[in-house]
C-alpha atoms as a PDB file:
ATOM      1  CA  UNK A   1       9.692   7.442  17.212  1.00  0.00           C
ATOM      2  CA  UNK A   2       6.426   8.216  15.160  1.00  0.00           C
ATOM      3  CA  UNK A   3       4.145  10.939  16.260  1.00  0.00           C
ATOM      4  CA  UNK A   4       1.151   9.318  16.146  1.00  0.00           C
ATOM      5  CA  UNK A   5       0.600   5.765  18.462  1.00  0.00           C
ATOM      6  CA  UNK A   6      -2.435   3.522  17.696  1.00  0.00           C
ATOM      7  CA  UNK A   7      -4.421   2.061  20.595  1.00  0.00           C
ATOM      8  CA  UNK A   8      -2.986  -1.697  20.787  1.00  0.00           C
ATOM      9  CA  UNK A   9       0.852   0.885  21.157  1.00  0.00           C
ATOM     10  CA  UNK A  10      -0.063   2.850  24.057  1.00  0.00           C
ATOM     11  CA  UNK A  11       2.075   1.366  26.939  1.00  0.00           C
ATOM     12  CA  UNK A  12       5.158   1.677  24.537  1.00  0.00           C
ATOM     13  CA  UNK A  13       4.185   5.408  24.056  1.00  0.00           C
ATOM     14  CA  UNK A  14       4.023   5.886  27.794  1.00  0.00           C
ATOM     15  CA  UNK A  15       7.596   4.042  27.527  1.00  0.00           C
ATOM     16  CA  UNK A  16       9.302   5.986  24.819  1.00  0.00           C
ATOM     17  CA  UNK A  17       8.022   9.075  26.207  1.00  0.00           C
ATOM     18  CA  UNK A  18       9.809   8.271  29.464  1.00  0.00           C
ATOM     19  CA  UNK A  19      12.744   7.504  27.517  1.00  0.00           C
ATOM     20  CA  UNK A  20      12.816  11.047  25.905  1.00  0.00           C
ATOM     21  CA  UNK A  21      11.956  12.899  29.085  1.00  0.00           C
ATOM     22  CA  UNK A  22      15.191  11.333  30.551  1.00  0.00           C
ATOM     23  CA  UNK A  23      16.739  11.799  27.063  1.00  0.00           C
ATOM     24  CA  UNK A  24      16.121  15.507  27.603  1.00  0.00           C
ATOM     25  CA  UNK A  25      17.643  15.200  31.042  1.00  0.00           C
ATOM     26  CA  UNK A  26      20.963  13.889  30.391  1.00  0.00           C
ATOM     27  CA  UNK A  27      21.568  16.270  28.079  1.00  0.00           C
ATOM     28  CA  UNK A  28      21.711  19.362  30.469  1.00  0.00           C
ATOM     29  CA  UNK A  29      24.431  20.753  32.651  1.00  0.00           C
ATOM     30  CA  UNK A  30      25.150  18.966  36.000  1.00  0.00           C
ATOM     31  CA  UNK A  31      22.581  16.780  35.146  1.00  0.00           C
ATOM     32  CA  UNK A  32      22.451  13.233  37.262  1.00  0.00           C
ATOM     33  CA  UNK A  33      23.892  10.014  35.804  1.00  0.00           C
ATOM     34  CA  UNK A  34      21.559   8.280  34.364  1.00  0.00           C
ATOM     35  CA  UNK A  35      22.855   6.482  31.392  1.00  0.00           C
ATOM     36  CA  UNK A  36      22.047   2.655  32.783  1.00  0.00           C
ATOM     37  CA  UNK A  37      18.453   3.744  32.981  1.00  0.00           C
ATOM     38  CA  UNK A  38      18.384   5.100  29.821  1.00  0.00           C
ATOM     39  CA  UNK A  39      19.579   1.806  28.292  1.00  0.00           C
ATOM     40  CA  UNK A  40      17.648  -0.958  30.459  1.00  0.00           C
ATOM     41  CA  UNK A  41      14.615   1.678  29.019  1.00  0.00           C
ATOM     42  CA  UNK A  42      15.877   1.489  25.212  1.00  0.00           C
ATOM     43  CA  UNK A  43      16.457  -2.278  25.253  1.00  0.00           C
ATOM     44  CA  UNK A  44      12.793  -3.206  27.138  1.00  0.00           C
ATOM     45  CA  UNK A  45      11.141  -0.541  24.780  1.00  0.00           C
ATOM     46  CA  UNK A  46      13.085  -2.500  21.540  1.00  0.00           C
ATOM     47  CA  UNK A  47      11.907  -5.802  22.803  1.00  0.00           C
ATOM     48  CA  UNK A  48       8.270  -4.721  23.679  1.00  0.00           C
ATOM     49  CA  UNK A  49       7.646  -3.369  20.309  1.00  0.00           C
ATOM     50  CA  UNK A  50       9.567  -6.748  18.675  1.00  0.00           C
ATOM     51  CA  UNK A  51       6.961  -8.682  20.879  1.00  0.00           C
ATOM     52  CA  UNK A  52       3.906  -6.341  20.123  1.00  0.00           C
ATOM     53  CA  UNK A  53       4.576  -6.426  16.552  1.00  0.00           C
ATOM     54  CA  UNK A  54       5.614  -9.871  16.732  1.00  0.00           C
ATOM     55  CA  UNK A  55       1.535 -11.350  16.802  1.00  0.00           C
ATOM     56  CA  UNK A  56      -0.187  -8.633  15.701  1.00  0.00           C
ATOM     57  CA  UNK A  57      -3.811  -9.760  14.993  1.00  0.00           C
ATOM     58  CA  UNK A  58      -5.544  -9.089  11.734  1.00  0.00           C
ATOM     59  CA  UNK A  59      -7.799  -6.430  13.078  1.00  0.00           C
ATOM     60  CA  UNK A  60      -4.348  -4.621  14.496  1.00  0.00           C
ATOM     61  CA  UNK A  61      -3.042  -4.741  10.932  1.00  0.00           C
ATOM     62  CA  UNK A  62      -5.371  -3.142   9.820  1.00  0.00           C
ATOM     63  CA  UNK A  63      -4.875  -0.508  11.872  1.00  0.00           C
ATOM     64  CA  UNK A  64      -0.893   0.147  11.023  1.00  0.00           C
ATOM     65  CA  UNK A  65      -2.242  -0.482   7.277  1.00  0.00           C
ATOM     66  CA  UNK A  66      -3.996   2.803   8.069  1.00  0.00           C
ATOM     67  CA  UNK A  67      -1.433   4.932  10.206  1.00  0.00           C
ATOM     68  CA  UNK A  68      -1.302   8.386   9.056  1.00  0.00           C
ATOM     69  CA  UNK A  69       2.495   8.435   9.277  1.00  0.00           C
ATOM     70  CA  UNK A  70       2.748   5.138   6.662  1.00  0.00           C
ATOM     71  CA  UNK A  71       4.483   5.763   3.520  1.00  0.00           C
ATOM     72  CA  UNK A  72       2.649   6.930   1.111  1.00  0.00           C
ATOM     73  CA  UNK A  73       2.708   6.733  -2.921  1.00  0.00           C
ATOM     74  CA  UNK A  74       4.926  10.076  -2.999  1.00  0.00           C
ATOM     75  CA  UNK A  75       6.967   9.073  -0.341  1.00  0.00           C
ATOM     76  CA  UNK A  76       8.059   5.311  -3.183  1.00  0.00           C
ATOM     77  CA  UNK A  77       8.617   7.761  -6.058  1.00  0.00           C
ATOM     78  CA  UNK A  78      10.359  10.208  -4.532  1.00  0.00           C
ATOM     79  CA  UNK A  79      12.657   7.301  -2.991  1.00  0.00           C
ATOM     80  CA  UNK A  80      12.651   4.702  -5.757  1.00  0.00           C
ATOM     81  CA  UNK A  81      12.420   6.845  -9.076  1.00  0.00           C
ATOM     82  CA  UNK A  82      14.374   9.086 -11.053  1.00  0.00           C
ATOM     83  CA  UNK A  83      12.997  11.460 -13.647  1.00  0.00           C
ATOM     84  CA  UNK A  84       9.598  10.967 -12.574  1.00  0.00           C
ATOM     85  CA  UNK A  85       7.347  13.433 -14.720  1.00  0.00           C
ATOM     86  CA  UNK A  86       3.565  13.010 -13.811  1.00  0.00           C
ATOM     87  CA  UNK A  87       1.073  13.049 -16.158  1.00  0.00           C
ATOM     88  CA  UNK A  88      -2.899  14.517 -15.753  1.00  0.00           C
ATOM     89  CA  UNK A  89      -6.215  13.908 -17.469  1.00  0.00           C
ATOM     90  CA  UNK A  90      -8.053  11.230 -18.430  1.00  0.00           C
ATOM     91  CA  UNK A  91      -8.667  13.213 -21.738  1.00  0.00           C
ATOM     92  CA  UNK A  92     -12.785  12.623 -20.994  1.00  0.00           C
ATOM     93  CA  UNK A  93     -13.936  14.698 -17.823  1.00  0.00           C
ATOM     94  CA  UNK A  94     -10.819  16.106 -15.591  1.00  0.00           C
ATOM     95  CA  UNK A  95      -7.626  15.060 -13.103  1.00  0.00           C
ATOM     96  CA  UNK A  96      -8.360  12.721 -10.009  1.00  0.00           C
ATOM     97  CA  UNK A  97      -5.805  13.699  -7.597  1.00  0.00           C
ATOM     98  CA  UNK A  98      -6.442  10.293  -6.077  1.00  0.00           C
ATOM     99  CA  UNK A  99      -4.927   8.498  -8.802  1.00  0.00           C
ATOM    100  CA  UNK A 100      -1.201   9.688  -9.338  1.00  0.00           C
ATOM    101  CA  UNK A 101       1.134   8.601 -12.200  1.00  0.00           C
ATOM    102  CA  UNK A 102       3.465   9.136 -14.900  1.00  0.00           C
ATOM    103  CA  UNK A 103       6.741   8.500 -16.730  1.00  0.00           C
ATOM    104  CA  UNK A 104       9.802   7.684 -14.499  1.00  0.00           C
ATOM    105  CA  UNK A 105      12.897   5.668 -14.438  1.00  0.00           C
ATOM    106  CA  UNK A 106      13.254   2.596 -12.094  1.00  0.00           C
ATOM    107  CA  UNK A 107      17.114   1.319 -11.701  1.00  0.00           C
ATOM    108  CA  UNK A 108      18.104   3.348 -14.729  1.00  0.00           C
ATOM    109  CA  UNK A 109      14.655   1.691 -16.641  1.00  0.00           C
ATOM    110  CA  UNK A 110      12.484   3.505 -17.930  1.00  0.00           C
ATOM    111  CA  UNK A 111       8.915   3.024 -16.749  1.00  0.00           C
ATOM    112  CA  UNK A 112       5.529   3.622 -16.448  1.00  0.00           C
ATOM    113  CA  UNK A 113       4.310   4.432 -12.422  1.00  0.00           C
ATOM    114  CA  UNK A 114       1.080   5.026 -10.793  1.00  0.00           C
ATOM    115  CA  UNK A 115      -0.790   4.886  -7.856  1.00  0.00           C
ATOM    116  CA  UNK A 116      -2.878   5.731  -5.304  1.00  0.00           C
ATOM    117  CA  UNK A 117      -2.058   8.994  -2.898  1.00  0.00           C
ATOM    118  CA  UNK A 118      -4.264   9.949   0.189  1.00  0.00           C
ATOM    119  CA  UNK A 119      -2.353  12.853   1.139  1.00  0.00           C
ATOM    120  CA  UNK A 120      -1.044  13.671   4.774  1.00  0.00           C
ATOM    121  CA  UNK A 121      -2.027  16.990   6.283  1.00  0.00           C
ATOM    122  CA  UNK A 122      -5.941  17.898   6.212  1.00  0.00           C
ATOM    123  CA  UNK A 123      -5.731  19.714   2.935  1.00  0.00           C
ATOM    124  CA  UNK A 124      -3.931  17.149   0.879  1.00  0.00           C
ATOM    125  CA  UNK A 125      -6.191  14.477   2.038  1.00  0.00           C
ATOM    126  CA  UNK A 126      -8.882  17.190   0.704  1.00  0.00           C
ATOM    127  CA  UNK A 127      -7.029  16.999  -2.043  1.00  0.00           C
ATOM    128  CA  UNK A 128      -6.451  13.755  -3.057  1.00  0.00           C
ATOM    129  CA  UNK A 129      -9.887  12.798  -1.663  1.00  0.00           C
ATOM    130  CA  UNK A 130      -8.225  10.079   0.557  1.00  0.00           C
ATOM    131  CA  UNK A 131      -7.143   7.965  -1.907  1.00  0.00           C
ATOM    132  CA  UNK A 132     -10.613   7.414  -3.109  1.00  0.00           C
ATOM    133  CA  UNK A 133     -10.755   7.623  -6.805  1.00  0.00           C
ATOM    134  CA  UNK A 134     -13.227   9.112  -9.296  1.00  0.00           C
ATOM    135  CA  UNK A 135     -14.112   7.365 -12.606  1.00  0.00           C
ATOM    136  CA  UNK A 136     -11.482   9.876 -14.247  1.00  0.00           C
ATOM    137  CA  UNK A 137      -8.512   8.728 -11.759  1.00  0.00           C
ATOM    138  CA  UNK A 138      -8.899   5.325 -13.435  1.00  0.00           C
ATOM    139  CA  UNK A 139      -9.708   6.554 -16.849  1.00  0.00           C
ATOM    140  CA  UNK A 140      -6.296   8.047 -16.173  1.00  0.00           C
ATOM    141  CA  UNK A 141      -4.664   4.825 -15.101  1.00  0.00           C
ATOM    142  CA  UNK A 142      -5.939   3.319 -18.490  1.00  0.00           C
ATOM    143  CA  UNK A 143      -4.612   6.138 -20.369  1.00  0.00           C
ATOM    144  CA  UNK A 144      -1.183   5.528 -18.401  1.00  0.00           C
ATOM    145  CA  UNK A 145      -1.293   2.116 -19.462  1.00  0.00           C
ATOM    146  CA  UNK A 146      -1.954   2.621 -23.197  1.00  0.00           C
ATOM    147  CA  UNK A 147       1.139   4.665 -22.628  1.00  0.00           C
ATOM    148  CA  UNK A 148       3.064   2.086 -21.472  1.00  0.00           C
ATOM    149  CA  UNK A 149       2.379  -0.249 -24.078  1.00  0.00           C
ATOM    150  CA  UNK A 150       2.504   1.586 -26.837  1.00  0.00           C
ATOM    151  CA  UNK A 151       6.284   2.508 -26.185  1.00  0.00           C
ATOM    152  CA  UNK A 152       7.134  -0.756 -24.417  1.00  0.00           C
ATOM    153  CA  UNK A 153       7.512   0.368 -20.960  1.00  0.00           C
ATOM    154  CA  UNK A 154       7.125  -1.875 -17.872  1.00  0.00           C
ATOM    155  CA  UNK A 155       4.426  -0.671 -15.294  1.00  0.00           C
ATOM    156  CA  UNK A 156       4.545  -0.477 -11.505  1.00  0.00           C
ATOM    157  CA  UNK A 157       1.579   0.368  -9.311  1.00  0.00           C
ATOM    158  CA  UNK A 158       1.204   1.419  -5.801  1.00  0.00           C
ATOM    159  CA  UNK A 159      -1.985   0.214  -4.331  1.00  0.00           C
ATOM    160  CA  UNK A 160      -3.005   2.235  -0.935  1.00  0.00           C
ATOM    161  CA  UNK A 161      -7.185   2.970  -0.967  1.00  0.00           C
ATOM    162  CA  UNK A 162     -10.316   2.210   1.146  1.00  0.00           C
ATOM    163  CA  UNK A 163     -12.026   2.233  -2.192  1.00  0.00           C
ATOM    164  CA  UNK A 164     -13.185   3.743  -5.220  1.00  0.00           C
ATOM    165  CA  UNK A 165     -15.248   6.887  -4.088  1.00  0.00           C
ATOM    166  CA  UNK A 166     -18.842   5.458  -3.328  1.00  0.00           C
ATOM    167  CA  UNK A 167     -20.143   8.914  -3.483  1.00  0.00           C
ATOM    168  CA  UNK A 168     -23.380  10.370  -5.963  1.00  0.00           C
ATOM    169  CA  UNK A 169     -20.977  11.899  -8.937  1.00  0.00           C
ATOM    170  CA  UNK A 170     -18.529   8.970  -9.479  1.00  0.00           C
ATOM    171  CA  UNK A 171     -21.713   6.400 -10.061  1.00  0.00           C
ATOM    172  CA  UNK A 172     -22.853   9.403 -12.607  1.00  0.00           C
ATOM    173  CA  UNK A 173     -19.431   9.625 -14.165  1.00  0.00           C
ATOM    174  CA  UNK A 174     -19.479   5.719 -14.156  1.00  0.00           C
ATOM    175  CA  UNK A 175     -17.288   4.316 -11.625  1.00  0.00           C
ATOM    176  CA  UNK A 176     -18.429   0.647 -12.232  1.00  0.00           C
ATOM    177  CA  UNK A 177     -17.728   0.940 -16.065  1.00  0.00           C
ATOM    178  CA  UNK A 178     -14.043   2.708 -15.309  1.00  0.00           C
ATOM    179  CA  UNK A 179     -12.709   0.261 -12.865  1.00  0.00           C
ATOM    180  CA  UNK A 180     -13.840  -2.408 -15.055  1.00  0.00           C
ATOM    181  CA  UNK A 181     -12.155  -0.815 -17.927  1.00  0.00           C
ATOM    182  CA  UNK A 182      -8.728  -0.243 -15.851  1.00  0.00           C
ATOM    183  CA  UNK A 183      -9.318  -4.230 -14.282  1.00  0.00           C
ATOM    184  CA  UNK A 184      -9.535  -5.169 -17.992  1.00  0.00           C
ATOM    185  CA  UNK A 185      -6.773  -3.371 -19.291  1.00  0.00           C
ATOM    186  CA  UNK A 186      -4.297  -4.561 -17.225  1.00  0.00           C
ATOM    187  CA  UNK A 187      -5.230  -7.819 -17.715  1.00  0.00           C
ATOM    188  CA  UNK A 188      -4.295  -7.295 -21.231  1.00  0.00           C
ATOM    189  CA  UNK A 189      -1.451  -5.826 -21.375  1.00  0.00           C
ATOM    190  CA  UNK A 190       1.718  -7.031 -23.458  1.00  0.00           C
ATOM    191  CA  UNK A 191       4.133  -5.188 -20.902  1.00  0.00           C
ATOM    192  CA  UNK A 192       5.299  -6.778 -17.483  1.00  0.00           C
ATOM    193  CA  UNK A 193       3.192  -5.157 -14.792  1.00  0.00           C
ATOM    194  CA  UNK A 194       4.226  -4.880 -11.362  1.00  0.00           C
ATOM    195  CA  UNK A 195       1.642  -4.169  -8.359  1.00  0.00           C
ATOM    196  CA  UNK A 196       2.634  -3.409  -4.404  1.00  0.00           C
ATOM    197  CA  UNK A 197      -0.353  -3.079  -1.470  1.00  0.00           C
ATOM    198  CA  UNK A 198       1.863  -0.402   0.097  1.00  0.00           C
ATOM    199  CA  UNK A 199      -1.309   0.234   3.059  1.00  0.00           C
ATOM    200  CA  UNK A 200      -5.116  -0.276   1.937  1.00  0.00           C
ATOM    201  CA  UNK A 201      -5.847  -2.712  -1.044  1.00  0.00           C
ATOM    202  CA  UNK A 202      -9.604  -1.971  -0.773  1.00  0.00           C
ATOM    203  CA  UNK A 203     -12.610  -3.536  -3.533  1.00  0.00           C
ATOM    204  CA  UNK A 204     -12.416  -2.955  -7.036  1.00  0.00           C
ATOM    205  CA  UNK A 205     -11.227   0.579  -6.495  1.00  0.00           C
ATOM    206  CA  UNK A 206      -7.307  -1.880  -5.752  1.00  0.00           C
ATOM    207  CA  UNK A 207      -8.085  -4.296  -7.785  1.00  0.00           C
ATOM    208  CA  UNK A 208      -8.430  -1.792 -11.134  1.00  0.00           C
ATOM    209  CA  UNK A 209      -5.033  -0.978 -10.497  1.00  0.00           C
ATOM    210  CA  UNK A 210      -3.610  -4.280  -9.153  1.00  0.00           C
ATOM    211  CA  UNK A 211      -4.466  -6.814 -11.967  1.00  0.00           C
ATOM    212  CA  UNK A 212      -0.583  -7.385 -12.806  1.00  0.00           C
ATOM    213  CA  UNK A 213       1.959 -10.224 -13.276  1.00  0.00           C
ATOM    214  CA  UNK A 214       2.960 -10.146 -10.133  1.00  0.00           C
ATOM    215  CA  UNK A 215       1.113  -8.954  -6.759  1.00  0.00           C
ATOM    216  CA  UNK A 216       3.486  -8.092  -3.953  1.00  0.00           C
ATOM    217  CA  UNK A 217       2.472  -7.028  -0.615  1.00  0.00           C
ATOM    218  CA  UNK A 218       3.895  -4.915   2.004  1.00  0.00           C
ATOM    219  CA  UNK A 219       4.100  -7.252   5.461  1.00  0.00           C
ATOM    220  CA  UNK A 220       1.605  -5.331   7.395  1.00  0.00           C
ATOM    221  CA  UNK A 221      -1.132  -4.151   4.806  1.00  0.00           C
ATOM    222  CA  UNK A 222      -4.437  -5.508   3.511  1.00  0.00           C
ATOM    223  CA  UNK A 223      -6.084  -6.404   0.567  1.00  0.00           C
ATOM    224  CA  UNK A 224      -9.892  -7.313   0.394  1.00  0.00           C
ATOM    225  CA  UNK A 225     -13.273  -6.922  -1.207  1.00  0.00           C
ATOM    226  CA  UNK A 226     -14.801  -4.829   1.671  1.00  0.00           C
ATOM    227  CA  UNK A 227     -13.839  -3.352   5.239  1.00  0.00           C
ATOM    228  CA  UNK A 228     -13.485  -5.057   7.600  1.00  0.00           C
ATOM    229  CA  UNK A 229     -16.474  -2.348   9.294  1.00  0.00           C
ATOM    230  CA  UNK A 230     -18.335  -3.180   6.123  1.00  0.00           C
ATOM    231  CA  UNK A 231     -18.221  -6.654   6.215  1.00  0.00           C
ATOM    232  CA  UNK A 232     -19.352  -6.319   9.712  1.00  0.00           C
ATOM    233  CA  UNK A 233     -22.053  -4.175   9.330  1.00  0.00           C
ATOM    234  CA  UNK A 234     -23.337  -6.586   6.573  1.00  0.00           C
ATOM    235  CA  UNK A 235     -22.825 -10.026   8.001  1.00  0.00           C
ATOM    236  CA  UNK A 236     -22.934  -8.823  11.526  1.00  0.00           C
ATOM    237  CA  UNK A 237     -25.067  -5.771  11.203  1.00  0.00           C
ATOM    238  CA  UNK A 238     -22.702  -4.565  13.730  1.00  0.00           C
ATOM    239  CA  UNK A 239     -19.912  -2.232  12.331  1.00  0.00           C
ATOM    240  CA  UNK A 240     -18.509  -2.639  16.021  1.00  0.00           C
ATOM    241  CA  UNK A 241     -17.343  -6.532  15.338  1.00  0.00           C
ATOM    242  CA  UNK A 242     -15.289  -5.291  12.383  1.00  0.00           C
ATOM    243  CA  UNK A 243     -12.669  -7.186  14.678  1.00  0.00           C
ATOM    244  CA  UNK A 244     -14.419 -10.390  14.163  1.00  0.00           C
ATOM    245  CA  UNK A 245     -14.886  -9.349  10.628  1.00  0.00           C
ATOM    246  CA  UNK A 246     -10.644  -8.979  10.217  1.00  0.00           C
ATOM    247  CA  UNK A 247      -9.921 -12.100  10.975  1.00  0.00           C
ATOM    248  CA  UNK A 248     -12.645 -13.976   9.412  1.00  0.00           C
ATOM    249  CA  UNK A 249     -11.899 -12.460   5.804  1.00  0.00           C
ATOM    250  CA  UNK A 250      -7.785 -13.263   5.891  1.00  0.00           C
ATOM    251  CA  UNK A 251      -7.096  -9.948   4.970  1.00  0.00           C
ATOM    252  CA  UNK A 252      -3.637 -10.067   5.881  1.00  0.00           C
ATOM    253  CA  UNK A 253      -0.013 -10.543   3.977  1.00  0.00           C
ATOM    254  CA  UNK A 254       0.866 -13.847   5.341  1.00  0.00           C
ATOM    255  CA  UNK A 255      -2.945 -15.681   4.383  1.00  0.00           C
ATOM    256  CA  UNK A 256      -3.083 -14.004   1.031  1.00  0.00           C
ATOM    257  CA  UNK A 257       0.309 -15.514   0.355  1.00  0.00           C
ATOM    258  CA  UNK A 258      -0.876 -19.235   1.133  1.00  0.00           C
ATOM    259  CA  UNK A 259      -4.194 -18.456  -0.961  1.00  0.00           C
ATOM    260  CA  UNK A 260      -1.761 -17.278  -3.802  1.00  0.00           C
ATOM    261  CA  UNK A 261      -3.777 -14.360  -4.244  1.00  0.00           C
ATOM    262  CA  UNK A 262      -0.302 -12.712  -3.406  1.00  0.00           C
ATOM    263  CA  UNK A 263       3.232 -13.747  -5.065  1.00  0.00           C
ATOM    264  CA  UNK A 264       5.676 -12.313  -2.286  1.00  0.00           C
ATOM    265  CA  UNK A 265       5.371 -10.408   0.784  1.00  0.00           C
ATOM    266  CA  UNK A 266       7.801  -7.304   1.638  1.00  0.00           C
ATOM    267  CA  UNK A 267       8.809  -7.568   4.965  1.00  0.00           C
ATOM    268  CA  UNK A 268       8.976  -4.416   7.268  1.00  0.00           C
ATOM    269  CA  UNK A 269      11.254  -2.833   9.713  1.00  0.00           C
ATOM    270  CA  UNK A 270      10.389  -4.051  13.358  1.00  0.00           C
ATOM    271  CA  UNK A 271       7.230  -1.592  13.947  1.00  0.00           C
ATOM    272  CA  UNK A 272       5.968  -1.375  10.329  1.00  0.00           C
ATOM    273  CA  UNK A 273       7.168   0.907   7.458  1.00  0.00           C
ATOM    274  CA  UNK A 274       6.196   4.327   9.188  1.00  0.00           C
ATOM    275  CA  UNK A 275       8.843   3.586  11.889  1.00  0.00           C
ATOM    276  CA  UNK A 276      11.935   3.078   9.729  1.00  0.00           C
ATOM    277  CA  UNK A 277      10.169   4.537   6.132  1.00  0.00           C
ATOM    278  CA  UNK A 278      13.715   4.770   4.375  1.00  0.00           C
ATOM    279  CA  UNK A 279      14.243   0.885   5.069  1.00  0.00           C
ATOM    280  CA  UNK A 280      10.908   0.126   4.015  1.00  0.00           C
ATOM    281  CA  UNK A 281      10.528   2.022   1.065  1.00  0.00           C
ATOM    282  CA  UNK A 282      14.597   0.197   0.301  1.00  0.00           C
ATOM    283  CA  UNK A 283      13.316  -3.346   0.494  1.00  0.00           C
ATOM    284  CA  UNK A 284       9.684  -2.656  -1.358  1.00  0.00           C
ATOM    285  CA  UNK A 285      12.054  -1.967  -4.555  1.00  0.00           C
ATOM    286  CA  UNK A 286      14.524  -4.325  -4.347  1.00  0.00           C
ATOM    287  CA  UNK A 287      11.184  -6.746  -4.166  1.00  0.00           C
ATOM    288  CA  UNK A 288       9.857  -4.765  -7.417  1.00  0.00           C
ATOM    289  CA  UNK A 289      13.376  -5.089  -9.152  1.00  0.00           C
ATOM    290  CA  UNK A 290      13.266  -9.239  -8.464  1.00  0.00           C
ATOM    291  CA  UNK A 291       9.640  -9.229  -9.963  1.00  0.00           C
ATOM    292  CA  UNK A 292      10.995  -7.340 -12.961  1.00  0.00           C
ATOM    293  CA  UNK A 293      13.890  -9.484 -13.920  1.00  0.00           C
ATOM    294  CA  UNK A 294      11.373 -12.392 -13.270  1.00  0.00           C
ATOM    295  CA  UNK A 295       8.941 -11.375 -16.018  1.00  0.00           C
ATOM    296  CA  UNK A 296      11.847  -9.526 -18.426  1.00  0.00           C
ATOM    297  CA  UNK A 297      12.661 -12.775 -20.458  1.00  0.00           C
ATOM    298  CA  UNK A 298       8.563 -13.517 -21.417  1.00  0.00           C
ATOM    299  CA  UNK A 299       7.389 -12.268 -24.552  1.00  0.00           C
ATOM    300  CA  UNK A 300       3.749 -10.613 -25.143  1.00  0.00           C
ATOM    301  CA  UNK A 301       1.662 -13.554 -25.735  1.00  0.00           C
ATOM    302  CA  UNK A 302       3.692 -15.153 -22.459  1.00  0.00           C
ATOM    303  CA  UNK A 303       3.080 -12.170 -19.873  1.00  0.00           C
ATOM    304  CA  UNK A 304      -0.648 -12.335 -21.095  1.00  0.00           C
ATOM    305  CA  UNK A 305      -0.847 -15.812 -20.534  1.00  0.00           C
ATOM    306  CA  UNK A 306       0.990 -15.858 -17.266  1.00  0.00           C
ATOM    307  CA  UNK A 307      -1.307 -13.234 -15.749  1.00  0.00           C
ATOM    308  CA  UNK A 308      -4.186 -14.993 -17.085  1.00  0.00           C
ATOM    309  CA  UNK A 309      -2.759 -18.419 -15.386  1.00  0.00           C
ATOM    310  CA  UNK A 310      -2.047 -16.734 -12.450  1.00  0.00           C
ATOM    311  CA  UNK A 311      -5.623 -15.462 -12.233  1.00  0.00           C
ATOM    312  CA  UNK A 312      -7.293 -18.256 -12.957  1.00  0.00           C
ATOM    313  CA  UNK A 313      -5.522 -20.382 -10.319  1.00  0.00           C
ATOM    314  CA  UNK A 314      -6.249 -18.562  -7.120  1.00  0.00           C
ATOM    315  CA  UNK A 315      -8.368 -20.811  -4.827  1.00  0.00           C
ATOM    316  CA  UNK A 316      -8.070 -23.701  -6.698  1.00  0.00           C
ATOM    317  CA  UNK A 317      -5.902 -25.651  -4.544  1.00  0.00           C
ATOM    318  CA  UNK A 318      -7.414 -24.568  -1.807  1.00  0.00           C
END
């Protein structure tokens, strides 16, 4: 059971908690008999979270897109790559920590990976400044990609950020200009590129690193322009109706599939990835492998044309 329970969880908290207090129990000396208990508690507990995960609204995904405990960017290479050697620089200013990537082999392929990492304990997330990139972390991403297509090599982004950092230093480093840059370049690339929302597909700050062939999406992560507390506090101006805000702006899986501003969503283990992350992190690259194969037989001038049709036709049949 994860550590950490969001507010919409808290009766199956008090639940599994109960269930590993008697746990605890059982396992002692003399202790009572209490194995019946123990399972009428597993199986309610197993069908409460089924049924709580079941309808989750889209201010509640949001929330699980954020849990602490969610897979992160490290957690998919580690997992899903072999050989990964990261690379660091954006040969102008310095290394963004936000924006991680490198050479690595996929299914015995070898590739180009990248992506965002927010870190898990307090000084990683220092670290990696929450996922919130710099200018440089996308310089860096271009850099990657130049990589890639100068020796042929498929790319695969992770997409997991609020943002782009908003902050004084990356507008004077030119954070508009970089994720334009990193937009444009994979939108011109002549090697398959792969993208996954693995949490928080926020702004341009996703969107420079998510311009690819195919767009898959993790089944309980979001991708928008803006916060839902943003859009709220500008529409609104009320940051508390950022609930309102969720489910105005379909910022979920399922309604970004039916706008085909999504190809395919990867569906999670019953109580989102950070319950099961093994399974999760399992069925996010068998996804990634099926996109591959997809876009293997197209030659140069077809993958730029099929991103650029793909583009082109969101909202149009709307």
């Amino acid at each position: 059971m994860p550590t950490t329970y969001l507010d919409f969880e808290k009766p199956l908290a008090e639940l599994e908690t109960k269930i590993a207090e008697l746990e605890a129990v059982s396992s002692q000396e003399d202790a009572p008999q209490i194995s019946d208990e123990l399972t009428r508690l597993r199986e309610k507990a197993a069908k409460q979270l089924k049924d709580t995960y079941a309808s989750l609204t889209p201010w509640r995904k949001t929330q699980v897109a954020r849990h602490p405990e969610r897979p992160h960017f490290t957690d998919y290479v580690s997992q899903l790559f072999e050989d990964y050697q990261e690379l660091a620089g954006d040969r102008v200013f310095g290394n963004d920590e936000a924006v991680l990537g490198g050479l690595a082999r996929f299914n015995g392929q070898s590739v180009v990976v990248m992506g965002h990492e927010k870190g898990r304990t307090t000084e990683s997330r220092l670290r990696h400044n929450f996922g919130m990139a710099h200018p440089e972390g996308y310089r860096k991403a271009v850099r990657l990609m130049n990589l890639a297509e100068r020796f042929k090599l498929p790319v695969i982004t992770f997409v997991d950020t609020a943002g782009a950092f908003p902050g004084k230093a990356g507008e004077e480093r030119g954070q508009a200009e970089a994720i334009a840059r990193s937009t444009e370049r994979c939108l011109t690339l002549s090697v398959p590129m792969v993208s996954l929302i693995i949490g928080e597909g926020g702004s341009g700050g996703a969107i420079a690193i998510a311009a690819a062939n195919k767009v898959l999406m993790m089944e309980h992560s979001i991708y928008s322009v803006i916060s839902p507390e943003g859009c709220a506090s500008i529409l609104y101006r009320d940051a508390a109706k950022a609930k309102d805000a969720a489910e105005a702006m379909k910022i979920t899986a399922r309604d970004l599939r039916k706008m085909g501003v999504v190809d395919d969503v990867v569906k999670e283990p019953v109580g989102g990835a950070h319950r099961d992350m093994e399974k999760a992190i399992k069925a996010a690259g068998k996804a990634i492998q099926k996109s591959l194969d997809t876009l293997s037989g197209l030659s140069e001038l077809e993958l730029k044309q099929q991103r650029r049709d793909r583009f082109y036709a969101i909202g149009r049949e709307l």
